[in-house]
N, C-alpha and C. Protein backbone atom coordinates (compact mmCIF):
# COMPACT_ATOMS: atom_id res chain seq x y z
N UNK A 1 -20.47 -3.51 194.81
CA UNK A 1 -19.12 -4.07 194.88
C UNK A 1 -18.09 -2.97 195.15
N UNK A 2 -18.16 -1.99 194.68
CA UNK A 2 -17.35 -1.21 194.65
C UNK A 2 -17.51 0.09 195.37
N UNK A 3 -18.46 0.06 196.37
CA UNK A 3 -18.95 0.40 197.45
C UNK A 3 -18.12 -0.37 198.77
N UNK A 4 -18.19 -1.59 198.96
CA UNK A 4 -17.76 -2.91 199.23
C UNK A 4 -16.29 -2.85 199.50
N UNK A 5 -15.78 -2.57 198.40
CA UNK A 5 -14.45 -2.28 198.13
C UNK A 5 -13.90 -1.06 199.09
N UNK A 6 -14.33 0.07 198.71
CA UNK A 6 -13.87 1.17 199.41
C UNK A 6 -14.15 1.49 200.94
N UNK A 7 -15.18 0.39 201.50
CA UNK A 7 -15.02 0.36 202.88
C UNK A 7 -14.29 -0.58 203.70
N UNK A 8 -14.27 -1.67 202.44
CA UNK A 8 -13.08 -2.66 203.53
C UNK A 8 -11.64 -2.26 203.29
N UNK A 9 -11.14 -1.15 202.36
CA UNK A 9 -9.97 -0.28 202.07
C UNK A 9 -9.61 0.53 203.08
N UNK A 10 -10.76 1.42 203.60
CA UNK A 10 -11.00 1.96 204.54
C UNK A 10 -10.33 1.48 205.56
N UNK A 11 -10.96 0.42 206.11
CA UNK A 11 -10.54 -0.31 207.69
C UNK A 11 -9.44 -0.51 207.39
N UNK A 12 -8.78 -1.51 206.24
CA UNK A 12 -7.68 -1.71 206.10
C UNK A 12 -6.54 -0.49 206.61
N UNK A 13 -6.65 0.24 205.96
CA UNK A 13 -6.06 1.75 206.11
C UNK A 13 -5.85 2.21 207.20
N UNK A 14 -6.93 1.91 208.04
CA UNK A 14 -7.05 2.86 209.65
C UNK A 14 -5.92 2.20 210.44
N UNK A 15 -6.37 0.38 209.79
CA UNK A 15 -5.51 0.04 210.68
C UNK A 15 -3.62 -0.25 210.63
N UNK A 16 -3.21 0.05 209.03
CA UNK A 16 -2.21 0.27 208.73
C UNK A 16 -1.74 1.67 209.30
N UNK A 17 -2.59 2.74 209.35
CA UNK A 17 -1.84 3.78 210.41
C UNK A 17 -1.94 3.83 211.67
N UNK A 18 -2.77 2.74 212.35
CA UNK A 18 -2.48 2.78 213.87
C UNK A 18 -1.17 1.69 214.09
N UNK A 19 -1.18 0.99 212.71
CA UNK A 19 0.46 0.09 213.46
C UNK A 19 1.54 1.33 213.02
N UNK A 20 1.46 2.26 212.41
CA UNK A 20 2.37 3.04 212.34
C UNK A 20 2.51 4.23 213.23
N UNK A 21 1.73 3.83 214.41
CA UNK A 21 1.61 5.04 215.76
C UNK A 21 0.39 6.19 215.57
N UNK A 22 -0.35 5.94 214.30
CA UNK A 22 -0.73 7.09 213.94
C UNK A 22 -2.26 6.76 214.98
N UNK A 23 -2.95 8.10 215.64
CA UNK A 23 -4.04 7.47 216.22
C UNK A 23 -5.53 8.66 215.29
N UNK A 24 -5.87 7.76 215.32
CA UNK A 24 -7.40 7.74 214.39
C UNK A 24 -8.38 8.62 215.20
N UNK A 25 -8.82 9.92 214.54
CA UNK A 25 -9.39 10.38 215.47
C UNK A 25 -10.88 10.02 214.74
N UNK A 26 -11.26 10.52 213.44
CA UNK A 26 -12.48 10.38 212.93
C UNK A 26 -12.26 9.36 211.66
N UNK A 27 -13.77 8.76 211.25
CA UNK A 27 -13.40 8.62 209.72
C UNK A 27 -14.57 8.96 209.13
N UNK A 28 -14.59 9.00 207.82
CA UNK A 28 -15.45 9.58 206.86
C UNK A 28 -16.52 10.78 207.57
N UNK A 29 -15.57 11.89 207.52
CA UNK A 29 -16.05 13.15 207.96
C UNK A 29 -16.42 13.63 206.89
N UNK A 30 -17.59 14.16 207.11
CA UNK A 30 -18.55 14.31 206.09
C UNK A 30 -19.08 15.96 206.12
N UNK A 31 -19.38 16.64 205.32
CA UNK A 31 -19.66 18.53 205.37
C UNK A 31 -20.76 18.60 204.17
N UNK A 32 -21.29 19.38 203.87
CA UNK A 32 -21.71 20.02 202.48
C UNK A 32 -20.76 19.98 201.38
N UNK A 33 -19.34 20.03 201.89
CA UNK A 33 -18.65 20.28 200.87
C UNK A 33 -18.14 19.27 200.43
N UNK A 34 -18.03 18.03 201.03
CA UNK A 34 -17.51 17.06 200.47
C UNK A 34 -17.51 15.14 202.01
N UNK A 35 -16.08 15.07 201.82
CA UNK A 35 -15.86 14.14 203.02
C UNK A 35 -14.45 13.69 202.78
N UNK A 36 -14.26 13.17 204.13
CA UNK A 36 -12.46 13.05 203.96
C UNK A 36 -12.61 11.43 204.71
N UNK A 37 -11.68 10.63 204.22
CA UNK A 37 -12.38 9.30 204.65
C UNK A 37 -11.66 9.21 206.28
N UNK A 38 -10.38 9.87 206.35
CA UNK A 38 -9.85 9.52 207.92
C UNK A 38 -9.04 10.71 207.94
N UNK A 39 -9.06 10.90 209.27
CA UNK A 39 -8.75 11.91 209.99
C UNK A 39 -7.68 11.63 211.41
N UNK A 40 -6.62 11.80 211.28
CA UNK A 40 -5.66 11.02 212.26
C UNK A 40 -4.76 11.76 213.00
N UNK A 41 -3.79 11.65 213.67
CA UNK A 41 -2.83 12.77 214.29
C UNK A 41 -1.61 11.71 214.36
N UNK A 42 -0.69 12.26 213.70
CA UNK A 42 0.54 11.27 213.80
C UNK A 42 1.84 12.73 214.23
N UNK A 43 2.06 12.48 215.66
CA UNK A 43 2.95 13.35 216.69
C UNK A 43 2.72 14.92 216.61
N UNK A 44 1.25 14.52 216.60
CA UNK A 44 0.67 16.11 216.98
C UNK A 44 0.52 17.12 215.73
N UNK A 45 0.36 16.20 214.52
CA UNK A 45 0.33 17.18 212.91
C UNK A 45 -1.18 16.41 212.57
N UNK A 46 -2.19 17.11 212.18
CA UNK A 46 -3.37 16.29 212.00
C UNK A 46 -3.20 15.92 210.44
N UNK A 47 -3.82 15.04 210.20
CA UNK A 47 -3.28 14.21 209.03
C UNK A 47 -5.13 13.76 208.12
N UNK A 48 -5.34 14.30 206.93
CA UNK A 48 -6.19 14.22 206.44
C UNK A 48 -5.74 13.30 205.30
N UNK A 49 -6.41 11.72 205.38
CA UNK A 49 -5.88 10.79 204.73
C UNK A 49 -7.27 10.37 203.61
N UNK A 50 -6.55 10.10 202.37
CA UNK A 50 -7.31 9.91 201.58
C UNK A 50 -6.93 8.54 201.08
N UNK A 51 -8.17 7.42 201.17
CA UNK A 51 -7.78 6.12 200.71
C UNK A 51 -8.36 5.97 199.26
N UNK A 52 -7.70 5.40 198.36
CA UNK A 52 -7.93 4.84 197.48
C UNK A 52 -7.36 3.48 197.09
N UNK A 53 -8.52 2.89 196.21
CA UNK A 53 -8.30 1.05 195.80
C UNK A 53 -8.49 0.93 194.81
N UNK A 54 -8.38 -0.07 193.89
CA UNK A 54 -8.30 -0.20 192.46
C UNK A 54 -9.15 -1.97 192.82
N UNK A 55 -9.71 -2.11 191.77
CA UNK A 55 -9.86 -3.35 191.24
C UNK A 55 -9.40 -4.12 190.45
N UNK A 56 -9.09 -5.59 190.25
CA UNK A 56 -8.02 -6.33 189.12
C UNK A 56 -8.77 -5.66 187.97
N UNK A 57 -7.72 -5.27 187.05
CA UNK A 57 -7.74 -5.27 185.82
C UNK A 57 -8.02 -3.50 185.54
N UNK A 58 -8.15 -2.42 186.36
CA UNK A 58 -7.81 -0.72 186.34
C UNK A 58 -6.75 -0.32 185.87
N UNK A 59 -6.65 0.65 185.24
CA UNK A 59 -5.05 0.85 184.74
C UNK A 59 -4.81 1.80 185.84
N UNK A 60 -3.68 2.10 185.50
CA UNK A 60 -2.91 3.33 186.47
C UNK A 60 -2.92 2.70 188.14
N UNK A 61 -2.19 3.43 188.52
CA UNK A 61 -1.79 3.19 189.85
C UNK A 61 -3.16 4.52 190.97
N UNK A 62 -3.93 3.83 191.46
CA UNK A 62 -4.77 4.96 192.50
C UNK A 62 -4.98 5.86 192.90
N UNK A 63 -3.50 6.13 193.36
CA UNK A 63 -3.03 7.64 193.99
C UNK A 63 -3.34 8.63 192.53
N UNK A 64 -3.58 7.63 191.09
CA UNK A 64 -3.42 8.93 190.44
C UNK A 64 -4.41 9.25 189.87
N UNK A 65 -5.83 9.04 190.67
CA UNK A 65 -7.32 9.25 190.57
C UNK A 65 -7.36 10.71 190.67
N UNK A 66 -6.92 10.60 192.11
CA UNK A 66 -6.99 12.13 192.40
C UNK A 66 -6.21 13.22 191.80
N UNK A 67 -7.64 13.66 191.27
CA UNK A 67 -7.78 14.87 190.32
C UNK A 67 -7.88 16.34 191.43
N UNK A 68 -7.33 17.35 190.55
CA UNK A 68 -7.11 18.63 190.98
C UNK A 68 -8.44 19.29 191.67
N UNK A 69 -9.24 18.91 190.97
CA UNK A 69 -10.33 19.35 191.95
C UNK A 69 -10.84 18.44 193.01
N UNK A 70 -10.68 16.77 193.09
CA UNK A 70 -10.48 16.30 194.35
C UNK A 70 -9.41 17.00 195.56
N UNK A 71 -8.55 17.28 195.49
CA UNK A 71 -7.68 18.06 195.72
C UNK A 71 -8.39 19.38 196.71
N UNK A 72 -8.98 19.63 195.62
CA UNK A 72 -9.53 21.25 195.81
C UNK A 72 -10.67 20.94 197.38
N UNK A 73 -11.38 19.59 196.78
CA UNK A 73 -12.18 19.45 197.96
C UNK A 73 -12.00 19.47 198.95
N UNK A 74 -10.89 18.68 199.07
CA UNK A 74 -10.17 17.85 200.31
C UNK A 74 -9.98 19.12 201.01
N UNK A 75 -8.90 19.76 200.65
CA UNK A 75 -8.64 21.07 201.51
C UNK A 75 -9.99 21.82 201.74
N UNK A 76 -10.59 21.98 201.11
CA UNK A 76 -12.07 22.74 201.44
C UNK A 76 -12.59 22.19 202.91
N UNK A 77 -12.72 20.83 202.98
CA UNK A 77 -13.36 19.76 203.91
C UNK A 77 -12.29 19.97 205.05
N UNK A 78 -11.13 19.92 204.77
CA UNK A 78 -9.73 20.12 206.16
C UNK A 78 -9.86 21.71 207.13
N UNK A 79 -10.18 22.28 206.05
CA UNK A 79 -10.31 23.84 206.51
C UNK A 79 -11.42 23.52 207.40
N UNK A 80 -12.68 23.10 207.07
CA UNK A 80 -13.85 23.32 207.65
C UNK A 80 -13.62 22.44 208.69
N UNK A 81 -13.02 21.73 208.56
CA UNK A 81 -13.07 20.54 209.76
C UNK A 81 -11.67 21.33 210.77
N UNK A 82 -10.89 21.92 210.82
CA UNK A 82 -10.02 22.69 211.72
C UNK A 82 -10.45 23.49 212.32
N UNK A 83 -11.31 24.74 211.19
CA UNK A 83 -12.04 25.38 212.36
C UNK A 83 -13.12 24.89 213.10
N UNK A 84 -13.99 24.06 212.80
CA UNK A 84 -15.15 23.43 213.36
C UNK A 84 -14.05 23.22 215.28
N UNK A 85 -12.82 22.52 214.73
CA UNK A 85 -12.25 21.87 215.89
C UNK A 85 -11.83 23.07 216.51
N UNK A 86 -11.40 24.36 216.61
CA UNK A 86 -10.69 25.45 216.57
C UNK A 86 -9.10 25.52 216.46
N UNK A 87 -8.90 24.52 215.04
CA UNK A 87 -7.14 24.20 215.03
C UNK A 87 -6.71 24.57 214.31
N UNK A 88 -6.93 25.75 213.69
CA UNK A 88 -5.91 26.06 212.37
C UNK A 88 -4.95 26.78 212.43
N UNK A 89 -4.53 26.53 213.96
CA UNK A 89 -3.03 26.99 214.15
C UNK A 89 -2.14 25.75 214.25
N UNK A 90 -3.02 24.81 213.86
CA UNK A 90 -2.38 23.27 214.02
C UNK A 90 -1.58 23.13 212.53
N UNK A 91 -0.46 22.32 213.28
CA UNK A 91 -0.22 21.71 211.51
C UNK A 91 -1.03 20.36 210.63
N UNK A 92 -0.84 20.76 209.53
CA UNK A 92 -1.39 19.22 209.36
C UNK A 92 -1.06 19.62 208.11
N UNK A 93 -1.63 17.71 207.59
CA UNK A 93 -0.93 17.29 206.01
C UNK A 93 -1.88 16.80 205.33
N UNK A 94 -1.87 16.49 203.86
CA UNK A 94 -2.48 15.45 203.45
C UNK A 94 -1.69 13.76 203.05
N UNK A 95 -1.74 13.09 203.47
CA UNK A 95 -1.96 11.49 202.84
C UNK A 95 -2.55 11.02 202.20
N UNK A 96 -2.04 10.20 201.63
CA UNK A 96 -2.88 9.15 200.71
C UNK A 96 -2.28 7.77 200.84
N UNK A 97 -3.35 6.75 201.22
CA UNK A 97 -2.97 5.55 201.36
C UNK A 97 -3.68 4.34 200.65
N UNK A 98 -2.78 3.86 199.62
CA UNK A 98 -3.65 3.28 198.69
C UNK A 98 -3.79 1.94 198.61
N UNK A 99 -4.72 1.25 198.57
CA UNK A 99 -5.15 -0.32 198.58
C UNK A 99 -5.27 -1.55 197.22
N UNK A 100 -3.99 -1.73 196.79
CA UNK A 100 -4.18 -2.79 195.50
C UNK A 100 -4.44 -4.06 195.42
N UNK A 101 -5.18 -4.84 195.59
CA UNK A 101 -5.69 -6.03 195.81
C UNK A 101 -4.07 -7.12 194.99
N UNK A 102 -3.91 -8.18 195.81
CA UNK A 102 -2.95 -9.07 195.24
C UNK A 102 -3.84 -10.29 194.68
N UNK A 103 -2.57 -11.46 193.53
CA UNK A 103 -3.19 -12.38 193.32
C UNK A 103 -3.04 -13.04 194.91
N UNK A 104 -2.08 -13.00 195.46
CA UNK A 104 -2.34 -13.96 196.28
C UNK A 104 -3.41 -13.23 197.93
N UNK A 105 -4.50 -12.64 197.82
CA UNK A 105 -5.29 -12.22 198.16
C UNK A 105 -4.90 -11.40 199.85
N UNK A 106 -3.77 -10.78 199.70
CA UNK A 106 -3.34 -10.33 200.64
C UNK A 106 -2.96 -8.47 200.16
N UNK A 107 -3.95 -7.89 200.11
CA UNK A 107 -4.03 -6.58 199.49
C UNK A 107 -2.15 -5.73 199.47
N UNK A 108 -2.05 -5.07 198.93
CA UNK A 108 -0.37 -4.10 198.72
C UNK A 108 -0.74 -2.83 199.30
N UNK A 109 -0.57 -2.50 200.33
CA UNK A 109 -1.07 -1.09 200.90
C UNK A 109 0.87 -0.15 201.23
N UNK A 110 0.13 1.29 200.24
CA UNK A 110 1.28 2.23 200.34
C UNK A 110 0.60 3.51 201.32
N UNK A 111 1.77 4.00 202.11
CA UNK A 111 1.64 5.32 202.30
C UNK A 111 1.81 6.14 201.91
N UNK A 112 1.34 7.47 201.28
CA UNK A 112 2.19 8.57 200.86
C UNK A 112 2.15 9.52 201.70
N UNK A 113 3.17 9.89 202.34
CA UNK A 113 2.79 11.09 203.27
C UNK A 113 2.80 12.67 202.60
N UNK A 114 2.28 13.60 202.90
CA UNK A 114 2.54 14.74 202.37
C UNK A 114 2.33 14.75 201.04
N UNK A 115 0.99 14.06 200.55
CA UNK A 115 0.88 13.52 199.50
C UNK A 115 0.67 14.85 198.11
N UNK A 116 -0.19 15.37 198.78
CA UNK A 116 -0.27 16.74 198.03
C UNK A 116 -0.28 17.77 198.87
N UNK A 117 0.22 19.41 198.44
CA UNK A 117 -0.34 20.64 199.34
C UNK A 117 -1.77 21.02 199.07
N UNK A 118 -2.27 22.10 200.49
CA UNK A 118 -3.79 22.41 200.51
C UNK A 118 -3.91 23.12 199.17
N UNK A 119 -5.39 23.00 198.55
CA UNK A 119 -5.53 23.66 197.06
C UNK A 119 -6.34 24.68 197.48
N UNK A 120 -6.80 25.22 197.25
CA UNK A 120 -7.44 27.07 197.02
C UNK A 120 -8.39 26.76 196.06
């Protein structure tokens, strides 16, 4: 289920940033070190987006899963994935775009842009 969950969050997501111009280059890029679920370019800043969803009845709000060493990953996985591309003269950010299921079964999806800086 909750497997289930985090991939139809996923799509959801991709496609909430392509109505926002953003274009989708990869998703769930995957390394040794971890995985980043989407990978996007919104006006030429590459954008390493992290989705998260909750199920009825979770406390806290999603975005505030991510823990410091998620964090830590993410940038680990961005690095590797820039140079792999040879872009780390590129800018880029992190996002987070999070998926709360409604009663009336029409999910609440937020953006956060610039959600956190790269961690070390």
């Amino acid at each position: 289920m909750r497997k289930k969950l985090g991939t139809e969050s996923e799509l959801l997501a991709a496609k909430f940033l392509e109505s926002k111009k953003y274009r989708i280059l990869e998703k769930n890029v995957r390394c040794s070190l971890g995985e980043i679920d989407i990978v996007a370019l919104d006006k030429g800043v590459v954008v390493f987006v992290e989705v998260r969803s909750s199920m009825a009845g979770n406390f806290g709000h999603p975005k505030e899963s991510i823990t410091p060493k998620k964090r830590q990953t993410l940038s680990m996985v961005a690095v590797w994935y820039l140079k792999r591309k040879g872009w780390l003269e590129r800018s880029a950010r992190f996002d987070v775009v999070t998926v709360v299921p409604q009663p009336s079964g029409i999910p609440k999806l937020e953006h956060c842009e610039n959600a956190f800086e790269r961690a070390y």
